[in-house]
PDB file of N, CA and C in Angstrom:
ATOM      1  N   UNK A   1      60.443 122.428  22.559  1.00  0.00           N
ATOM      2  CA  UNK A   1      60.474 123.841  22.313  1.00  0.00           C
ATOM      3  C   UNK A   1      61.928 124.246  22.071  1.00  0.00           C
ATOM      4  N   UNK A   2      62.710 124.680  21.055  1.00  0.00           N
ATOM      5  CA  UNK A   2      63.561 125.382  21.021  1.00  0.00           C
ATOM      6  C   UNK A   2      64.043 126.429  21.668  1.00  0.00           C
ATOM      7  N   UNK A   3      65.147 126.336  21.940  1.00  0.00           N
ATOM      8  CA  UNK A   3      66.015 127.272  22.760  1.00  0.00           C
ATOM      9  C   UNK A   3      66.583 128.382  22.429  1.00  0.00           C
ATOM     10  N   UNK A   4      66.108 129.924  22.409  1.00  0.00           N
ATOM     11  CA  UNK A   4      66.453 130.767  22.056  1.00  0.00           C
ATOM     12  C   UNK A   4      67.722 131.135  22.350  1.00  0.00           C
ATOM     13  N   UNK A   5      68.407 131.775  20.935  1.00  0.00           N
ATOM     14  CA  UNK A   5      69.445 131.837  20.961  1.00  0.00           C
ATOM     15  C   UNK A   5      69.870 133.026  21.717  1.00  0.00           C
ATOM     16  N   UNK A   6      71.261 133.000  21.897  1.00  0.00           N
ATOM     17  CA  UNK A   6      71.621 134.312  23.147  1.00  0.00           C
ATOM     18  C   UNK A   6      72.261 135.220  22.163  1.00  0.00           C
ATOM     19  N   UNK A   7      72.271 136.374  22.706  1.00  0.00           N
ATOM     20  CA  UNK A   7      72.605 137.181  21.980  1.00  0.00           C
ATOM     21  C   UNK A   7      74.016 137.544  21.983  1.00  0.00           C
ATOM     22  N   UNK A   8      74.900 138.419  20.580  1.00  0.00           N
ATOM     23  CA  UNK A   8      76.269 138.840  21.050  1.00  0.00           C
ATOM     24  C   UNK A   8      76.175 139.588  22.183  1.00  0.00           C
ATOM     25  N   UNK A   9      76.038 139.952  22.692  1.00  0.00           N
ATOM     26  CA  UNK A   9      76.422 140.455  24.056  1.00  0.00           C
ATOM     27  C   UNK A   9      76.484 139.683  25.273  1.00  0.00           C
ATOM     28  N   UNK A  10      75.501 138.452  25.221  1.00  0.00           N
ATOM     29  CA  UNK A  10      75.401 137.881  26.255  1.00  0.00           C
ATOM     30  C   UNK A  10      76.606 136.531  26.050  1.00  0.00           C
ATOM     31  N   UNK A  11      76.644 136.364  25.016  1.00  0.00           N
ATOM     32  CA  UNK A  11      77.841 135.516  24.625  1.00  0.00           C
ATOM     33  C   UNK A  11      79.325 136.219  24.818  1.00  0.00           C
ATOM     34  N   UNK A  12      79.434 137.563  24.732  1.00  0.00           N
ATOM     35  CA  UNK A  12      80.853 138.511  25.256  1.00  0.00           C
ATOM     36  C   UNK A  12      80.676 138.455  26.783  1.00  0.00           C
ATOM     37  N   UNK A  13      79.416 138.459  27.319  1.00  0.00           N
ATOM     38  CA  UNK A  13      79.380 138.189  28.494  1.00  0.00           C
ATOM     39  C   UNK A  13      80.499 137.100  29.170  1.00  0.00           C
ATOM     40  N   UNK A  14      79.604 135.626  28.763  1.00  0.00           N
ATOM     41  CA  UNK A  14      80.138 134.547  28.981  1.00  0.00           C
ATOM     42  C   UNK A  14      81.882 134.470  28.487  1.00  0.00           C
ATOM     43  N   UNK A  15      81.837 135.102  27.440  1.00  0.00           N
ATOM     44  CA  UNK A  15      83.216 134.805  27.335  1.00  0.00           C
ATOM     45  C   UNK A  15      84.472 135.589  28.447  1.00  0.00           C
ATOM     46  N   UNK A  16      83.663 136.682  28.515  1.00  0.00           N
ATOM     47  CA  UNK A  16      84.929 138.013  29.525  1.00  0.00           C
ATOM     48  C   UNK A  16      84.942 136.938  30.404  1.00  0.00           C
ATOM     49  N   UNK A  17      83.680 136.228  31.685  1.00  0.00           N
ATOM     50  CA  UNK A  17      83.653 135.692  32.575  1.00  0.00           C
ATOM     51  C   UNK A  17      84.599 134.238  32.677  1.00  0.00           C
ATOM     52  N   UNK A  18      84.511 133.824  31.565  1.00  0.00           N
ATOM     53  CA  UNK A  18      85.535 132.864  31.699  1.00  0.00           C
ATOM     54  C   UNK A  18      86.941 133.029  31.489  1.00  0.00           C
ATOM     55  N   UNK A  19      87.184 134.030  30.869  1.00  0.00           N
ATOM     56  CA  UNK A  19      88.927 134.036  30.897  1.00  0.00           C
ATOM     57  C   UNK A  19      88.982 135.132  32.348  1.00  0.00           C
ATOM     58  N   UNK A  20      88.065 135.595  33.381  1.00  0.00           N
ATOM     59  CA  UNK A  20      88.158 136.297  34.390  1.00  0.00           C
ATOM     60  C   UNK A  20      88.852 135.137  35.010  1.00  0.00           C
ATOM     61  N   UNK A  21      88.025 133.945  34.920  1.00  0.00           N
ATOM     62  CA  UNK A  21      88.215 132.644  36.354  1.00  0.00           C
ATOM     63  C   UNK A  21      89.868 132.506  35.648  1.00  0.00           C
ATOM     64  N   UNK A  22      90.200 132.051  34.781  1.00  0.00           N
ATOM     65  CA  UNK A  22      91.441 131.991  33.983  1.00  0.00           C
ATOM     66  C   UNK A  22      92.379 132.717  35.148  1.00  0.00           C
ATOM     67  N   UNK A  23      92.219 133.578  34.814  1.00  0.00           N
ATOM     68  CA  UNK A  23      93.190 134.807  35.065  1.00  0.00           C
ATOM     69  C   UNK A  23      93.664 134.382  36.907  1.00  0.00           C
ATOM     70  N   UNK A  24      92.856 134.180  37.506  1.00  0.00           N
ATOM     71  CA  UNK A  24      93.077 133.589  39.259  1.00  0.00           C
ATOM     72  C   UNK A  24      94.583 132.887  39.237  1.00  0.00           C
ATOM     73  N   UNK A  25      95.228 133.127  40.119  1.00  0.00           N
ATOM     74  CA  UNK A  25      96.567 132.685  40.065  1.00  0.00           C
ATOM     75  C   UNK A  25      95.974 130.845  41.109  1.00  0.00           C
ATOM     76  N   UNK A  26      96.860 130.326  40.418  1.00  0.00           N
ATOM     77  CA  UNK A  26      96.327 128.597  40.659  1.00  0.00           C
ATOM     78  C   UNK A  26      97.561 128.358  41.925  1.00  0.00           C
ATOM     79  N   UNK A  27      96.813 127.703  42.802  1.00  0.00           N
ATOM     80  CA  UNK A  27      97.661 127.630  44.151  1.00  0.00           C
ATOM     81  C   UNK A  27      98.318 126.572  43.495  1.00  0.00           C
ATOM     82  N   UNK A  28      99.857 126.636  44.105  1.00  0.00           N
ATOM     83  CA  UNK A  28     101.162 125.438  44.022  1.00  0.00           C
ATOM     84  C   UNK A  28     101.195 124.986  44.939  1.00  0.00           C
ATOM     85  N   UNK A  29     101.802 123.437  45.192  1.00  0.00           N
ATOM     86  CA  UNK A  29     101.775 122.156  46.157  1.00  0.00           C
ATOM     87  C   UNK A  29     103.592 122.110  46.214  1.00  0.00           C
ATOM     88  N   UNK A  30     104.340 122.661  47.401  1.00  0.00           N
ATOM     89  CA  UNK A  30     105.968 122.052  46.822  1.00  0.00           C
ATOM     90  C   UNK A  30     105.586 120.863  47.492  1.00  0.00           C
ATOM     91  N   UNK A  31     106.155 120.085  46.635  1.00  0.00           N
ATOM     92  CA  UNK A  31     106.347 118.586  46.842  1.00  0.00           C
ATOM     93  C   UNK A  31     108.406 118.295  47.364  1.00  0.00           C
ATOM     94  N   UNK A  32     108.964 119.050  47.310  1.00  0.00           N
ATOM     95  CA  UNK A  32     110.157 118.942  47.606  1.00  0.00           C
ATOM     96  C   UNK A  32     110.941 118.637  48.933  1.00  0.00           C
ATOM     97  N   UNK A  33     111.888 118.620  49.682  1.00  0.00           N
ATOM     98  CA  UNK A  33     112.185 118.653  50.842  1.00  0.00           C
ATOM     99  C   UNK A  33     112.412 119.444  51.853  1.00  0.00           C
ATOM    100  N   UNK A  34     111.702 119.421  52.963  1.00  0.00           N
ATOM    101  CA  UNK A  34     111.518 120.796  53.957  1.00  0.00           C
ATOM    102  C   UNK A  34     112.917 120.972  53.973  1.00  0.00           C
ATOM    103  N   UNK A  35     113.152 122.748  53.353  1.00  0.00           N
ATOM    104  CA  UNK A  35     114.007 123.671  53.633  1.00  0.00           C
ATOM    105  C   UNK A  35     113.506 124.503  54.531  1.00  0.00           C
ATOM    106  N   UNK A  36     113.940 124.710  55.696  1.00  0.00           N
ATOM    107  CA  UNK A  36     114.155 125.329  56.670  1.00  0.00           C
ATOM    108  C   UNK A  36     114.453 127.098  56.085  1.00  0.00           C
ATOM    109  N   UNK A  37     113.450 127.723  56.362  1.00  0.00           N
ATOM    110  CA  UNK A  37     113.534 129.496  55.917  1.00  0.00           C
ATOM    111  C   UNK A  37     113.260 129.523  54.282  1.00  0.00           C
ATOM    112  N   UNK A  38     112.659 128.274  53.544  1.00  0.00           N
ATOM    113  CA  UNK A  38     112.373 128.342  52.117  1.00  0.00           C
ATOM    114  C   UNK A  38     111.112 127.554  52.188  1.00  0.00           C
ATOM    115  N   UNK A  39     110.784 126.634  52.039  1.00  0.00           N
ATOM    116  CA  UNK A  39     109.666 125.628  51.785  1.00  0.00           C
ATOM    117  C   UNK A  39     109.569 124.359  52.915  1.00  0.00           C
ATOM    118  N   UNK A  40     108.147 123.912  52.881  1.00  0.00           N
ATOM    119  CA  UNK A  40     107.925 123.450  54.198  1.00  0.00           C
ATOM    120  C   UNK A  40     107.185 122.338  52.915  1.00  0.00           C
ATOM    121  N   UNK A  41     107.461 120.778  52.847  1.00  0.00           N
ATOM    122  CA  UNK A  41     107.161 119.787  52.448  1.00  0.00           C
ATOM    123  C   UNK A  41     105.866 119.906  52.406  1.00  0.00           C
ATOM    124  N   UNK A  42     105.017 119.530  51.194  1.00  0.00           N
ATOM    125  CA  UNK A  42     103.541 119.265  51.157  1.00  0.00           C
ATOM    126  C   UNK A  42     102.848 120.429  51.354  1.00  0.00           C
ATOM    127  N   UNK A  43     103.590 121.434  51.588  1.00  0.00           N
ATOM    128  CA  UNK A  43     102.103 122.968  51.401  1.00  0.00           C
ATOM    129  C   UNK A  43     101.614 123.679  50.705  1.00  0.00           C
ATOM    130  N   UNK A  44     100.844 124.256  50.764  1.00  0.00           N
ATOM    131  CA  UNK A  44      99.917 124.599  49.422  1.00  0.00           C
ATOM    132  C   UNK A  44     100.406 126.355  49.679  1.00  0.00           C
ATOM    133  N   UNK A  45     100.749 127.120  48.793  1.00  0.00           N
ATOM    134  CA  UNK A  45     101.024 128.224  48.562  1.00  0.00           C
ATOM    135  C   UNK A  45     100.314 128.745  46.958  1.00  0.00           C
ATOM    136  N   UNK A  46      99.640 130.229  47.751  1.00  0.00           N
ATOM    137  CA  UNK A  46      99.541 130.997  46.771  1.00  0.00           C
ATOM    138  C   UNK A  46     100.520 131.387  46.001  1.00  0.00           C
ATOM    139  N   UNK A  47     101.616 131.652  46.131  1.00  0.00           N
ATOM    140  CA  UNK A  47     102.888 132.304  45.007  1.00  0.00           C
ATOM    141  C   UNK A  47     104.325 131.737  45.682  1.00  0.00           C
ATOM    142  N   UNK A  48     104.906 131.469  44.736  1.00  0.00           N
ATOM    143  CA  UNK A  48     106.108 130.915  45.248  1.00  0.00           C
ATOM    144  C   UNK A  48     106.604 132.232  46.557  1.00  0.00           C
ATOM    145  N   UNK A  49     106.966 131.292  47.703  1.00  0.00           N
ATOM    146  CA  UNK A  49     108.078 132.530  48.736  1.00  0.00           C
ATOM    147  C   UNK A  49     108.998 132.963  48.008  1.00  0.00           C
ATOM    148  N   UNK A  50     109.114 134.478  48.762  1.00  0.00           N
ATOM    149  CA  UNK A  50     110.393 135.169  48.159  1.00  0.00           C
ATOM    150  C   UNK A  50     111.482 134.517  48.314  1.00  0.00           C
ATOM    151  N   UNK A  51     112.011 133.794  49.338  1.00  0.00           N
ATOM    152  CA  UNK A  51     113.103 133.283  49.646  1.00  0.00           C
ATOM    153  C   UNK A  51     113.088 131.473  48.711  1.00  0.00           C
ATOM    154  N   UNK A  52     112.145 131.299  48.101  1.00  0.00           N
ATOM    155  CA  UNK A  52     112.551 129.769  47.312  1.00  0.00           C
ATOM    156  C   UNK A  52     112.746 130.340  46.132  1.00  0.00           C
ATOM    157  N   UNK A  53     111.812 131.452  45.931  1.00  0.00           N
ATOM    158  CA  UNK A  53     112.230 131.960  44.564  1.00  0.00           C
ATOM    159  C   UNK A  53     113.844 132.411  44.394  1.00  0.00           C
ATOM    160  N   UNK A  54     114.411 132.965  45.475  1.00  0.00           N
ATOM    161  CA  UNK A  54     116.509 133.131  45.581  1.00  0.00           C
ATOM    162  C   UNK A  54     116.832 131.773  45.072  1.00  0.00           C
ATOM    163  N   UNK A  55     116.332 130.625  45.827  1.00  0.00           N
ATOM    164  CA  UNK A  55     116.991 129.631  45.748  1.00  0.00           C
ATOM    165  C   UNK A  55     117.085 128.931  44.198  1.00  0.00           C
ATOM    166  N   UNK A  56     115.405 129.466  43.301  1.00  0.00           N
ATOM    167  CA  UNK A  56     115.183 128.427  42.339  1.00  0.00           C
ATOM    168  C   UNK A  56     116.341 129.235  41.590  1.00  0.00           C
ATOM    169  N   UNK A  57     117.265 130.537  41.984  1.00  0.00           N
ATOM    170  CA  UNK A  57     118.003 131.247  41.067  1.00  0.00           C
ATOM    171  C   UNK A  57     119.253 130.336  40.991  1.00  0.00           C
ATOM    172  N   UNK A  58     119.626 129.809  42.291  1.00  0.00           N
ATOM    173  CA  UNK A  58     120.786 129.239  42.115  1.00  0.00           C
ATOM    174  C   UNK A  58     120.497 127.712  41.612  1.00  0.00           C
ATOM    175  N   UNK A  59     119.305 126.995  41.846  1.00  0.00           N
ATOM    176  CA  UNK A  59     118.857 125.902  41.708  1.00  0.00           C
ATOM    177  C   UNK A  59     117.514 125.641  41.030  1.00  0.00           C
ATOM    178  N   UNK A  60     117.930 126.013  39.742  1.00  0.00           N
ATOM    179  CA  UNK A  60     116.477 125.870  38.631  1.00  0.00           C
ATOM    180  C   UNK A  60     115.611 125.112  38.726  1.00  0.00           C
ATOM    181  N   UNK A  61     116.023 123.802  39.242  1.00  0.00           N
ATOM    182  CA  UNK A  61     114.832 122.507  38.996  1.00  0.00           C
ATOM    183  C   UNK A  61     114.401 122.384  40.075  1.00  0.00           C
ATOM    184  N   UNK A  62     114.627 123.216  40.962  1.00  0.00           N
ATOM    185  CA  UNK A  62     113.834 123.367  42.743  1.00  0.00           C
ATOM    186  C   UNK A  62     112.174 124.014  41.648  1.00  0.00           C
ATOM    187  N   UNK A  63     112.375 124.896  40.968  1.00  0.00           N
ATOM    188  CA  UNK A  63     110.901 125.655  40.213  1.00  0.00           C
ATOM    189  C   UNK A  63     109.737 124.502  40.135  1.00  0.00           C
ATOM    190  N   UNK A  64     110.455 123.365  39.451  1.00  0.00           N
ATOM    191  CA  UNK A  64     109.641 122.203  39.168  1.00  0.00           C
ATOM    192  C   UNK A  64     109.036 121.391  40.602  1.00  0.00           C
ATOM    193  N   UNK A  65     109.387 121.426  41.506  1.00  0.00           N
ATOM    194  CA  UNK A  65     108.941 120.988  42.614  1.00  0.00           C
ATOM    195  C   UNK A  65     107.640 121.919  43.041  1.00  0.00           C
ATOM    196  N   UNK A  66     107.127 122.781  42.446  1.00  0.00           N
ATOM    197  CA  UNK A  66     105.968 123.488  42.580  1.00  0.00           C
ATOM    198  C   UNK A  66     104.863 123.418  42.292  1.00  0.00           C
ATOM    199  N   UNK A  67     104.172 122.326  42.288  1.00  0.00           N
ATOM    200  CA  UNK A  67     103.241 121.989  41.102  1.00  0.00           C
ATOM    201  C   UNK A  67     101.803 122.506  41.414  1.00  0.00           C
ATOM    202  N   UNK A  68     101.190 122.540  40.177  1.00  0.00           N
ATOM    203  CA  UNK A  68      99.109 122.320  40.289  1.00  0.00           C
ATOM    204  C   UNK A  68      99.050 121.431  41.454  1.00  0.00           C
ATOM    205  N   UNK A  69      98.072 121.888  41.869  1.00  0.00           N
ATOM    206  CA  UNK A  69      97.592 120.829  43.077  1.00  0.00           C
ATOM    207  C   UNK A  69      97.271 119.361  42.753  1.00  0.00           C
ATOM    208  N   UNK A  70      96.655 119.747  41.316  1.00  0.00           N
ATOM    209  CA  UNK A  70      95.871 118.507  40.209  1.00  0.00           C
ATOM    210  C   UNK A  70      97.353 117.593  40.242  1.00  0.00           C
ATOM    211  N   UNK A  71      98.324 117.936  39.765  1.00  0.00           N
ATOM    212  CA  UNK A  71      99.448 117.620  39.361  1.00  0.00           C
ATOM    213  C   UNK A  71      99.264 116.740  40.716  1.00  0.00           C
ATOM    214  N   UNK A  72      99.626 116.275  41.960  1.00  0.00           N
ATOM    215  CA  UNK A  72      99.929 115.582  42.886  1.00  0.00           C
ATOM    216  C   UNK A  72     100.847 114.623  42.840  1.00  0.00           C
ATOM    217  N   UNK A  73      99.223 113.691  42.378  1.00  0.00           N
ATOM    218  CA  UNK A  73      99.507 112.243  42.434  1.00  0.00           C
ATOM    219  C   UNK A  73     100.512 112.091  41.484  1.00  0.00           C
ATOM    220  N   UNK A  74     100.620 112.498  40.016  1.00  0.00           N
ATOM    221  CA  UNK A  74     101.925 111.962  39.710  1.00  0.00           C
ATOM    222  C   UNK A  74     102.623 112.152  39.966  1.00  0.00           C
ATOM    223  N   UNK A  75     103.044 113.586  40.569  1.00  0.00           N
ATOM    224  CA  UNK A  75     104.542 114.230  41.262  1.00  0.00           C
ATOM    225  C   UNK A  75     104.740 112.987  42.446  1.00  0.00           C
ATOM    226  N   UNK A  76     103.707 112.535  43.322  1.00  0.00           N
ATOM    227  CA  UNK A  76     104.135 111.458  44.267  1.00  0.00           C
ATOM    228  C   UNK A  76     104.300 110.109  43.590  1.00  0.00           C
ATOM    229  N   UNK A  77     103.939 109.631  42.809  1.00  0.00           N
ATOM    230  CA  UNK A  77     104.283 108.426  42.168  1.00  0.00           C
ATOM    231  C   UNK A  77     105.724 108.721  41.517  1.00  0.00           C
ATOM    232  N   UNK A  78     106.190 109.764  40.996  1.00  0.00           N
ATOM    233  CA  UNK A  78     107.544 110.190  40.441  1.00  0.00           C
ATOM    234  C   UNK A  78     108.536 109.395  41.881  1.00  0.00           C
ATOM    235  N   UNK A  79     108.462 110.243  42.846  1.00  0.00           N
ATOM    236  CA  UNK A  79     109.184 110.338  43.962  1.00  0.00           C
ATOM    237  C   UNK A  79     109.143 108.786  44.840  1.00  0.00           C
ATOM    238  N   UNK A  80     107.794 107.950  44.491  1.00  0.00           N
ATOM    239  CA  UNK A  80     107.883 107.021  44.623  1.00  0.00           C
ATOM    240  C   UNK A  80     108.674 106.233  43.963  1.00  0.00           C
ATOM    241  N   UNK A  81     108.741 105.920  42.920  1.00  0.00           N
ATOM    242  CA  UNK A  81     108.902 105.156  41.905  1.00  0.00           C
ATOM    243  C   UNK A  81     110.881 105.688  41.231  1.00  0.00           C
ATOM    244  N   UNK A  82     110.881 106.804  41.815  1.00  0.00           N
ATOM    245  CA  UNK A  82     112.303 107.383  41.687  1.00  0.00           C
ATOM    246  C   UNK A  82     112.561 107.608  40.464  1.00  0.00           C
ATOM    247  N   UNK A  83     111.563 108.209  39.691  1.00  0.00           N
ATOM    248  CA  UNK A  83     111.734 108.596  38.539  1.00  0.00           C
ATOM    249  C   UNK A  83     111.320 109.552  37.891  1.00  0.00           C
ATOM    250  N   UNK A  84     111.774 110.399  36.981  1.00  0.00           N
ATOM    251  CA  UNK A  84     110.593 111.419  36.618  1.00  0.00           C
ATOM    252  C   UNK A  84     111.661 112.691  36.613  1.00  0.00           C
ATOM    253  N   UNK A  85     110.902 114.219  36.086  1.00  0.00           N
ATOM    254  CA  UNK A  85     111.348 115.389  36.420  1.00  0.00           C
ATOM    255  C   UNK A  85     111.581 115.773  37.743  1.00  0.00           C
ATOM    256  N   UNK A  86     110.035 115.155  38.487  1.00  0.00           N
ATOM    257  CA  UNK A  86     110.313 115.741  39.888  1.00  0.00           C
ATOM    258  C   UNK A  86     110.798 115.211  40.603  1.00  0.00           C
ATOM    259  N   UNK A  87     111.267 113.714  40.569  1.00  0.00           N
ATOM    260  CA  UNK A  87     112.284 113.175  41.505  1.00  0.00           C
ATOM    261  C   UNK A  87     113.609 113.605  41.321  1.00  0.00           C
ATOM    262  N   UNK A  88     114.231 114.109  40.168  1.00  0.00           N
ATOM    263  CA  UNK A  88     115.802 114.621  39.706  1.00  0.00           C
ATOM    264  C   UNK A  88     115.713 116.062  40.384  1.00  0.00           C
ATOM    265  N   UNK A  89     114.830 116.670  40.214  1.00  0.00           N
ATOM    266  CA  UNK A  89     114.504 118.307  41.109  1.00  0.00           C
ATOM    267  C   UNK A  89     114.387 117.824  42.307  1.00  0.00           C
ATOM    268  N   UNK A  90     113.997 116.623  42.980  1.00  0.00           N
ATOM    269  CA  UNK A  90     113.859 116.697  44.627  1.00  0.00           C
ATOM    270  C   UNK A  90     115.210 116.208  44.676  1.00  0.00           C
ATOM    271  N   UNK A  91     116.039 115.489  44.613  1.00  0.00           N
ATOM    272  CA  UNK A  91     117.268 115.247  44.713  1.00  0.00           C
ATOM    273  C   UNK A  91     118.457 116.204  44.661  1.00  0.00           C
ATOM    274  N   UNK A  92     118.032 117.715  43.806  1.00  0.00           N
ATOM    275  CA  UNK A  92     118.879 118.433  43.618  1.00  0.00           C
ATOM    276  C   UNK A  92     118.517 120.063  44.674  1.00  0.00           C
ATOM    277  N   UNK A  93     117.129 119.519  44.859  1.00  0.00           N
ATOM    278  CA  UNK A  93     116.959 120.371  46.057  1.00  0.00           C
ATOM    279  C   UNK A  93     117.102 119.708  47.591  1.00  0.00           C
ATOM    280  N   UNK A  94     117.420 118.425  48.160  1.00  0.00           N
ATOM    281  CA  UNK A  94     118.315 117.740  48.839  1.00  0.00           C
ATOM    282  C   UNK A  94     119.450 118.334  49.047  1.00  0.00           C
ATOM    283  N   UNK A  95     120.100 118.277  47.852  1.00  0.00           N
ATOM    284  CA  UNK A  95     121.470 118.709  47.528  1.00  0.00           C
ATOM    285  C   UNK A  95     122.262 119.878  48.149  1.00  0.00           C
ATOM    286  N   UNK A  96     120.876 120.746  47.668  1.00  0.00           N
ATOM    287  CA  UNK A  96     120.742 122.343  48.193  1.00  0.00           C
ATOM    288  C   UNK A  96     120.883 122.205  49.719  1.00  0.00           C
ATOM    289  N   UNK A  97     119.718 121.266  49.848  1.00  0.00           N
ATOM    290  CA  UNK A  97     119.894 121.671  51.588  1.00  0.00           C
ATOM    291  C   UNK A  97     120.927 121.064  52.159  1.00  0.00           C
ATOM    292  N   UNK A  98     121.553 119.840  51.809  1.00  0.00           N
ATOM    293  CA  UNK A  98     122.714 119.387  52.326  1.00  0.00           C
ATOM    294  C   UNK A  98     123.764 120.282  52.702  1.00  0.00           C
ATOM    295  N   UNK A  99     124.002 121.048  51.565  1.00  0.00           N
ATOM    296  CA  UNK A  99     125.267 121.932  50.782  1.00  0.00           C
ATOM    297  C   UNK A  99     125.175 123.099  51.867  1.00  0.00           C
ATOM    298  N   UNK A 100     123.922 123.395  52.523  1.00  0.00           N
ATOM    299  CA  UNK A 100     123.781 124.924  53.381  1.00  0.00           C
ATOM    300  C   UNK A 100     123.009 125.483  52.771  1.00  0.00           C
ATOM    301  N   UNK A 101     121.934 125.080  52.102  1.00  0.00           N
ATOM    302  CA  UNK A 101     121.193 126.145  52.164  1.00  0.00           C
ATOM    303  C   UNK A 101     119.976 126.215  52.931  1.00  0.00           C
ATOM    304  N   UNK A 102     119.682 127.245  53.420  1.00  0.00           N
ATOM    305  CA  UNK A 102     118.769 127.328  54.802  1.00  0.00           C
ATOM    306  C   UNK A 102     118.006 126.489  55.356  1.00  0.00           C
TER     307      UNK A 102
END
């Protein structure tokens, strides 16, 4: 039996509904090194903290240590393997904390 087709409306339907889920802000994983009063190693945050966001001002590639959750495993194979975007951003957010920052 054939499958009746849906109508434009029910197809504007489907479409509003999917760029709704879109629109959800996607939780970030810092993968970087516990800064003390900025980021706490391995946690899952809805929006970057106000206070890492100061820091990514002075230290841009701290941003990249923020990833999709999906993202993970390669961000940990980076850091394993000592290579990658996010191992040069965890090293320079090290840096940060070495240097004094919180």
């Amino acid at each position: 039996m054939p499958k009746a087709k849906t109508s434009t409306a029910e197809e504007a339907n489907v479409s509003e509904a999917a760029v709704e889920t879109k629109k959800e802000p996607e939780n970030l994983m810092y993968v970087g090194p516990t800064i003390p009063g900025i980021a706490i190693q391995n946690t899952i945050y809805t929006k970057i903290p106000k206070a890492a966001a100061e820091a990514c001002k002075e230290v841009p590639e701290m941003r990249n240590l923020f990833i999709p959750i999906l993202k993970y495993p390669a961000a940990e194979q980076m850091l394993r393997t000592g290579k990658g975007y996010i191992f040069s951003a965890y090293k320079k957010a090290l840096q940060f904390k070495e240097e004094g920052g919180k």
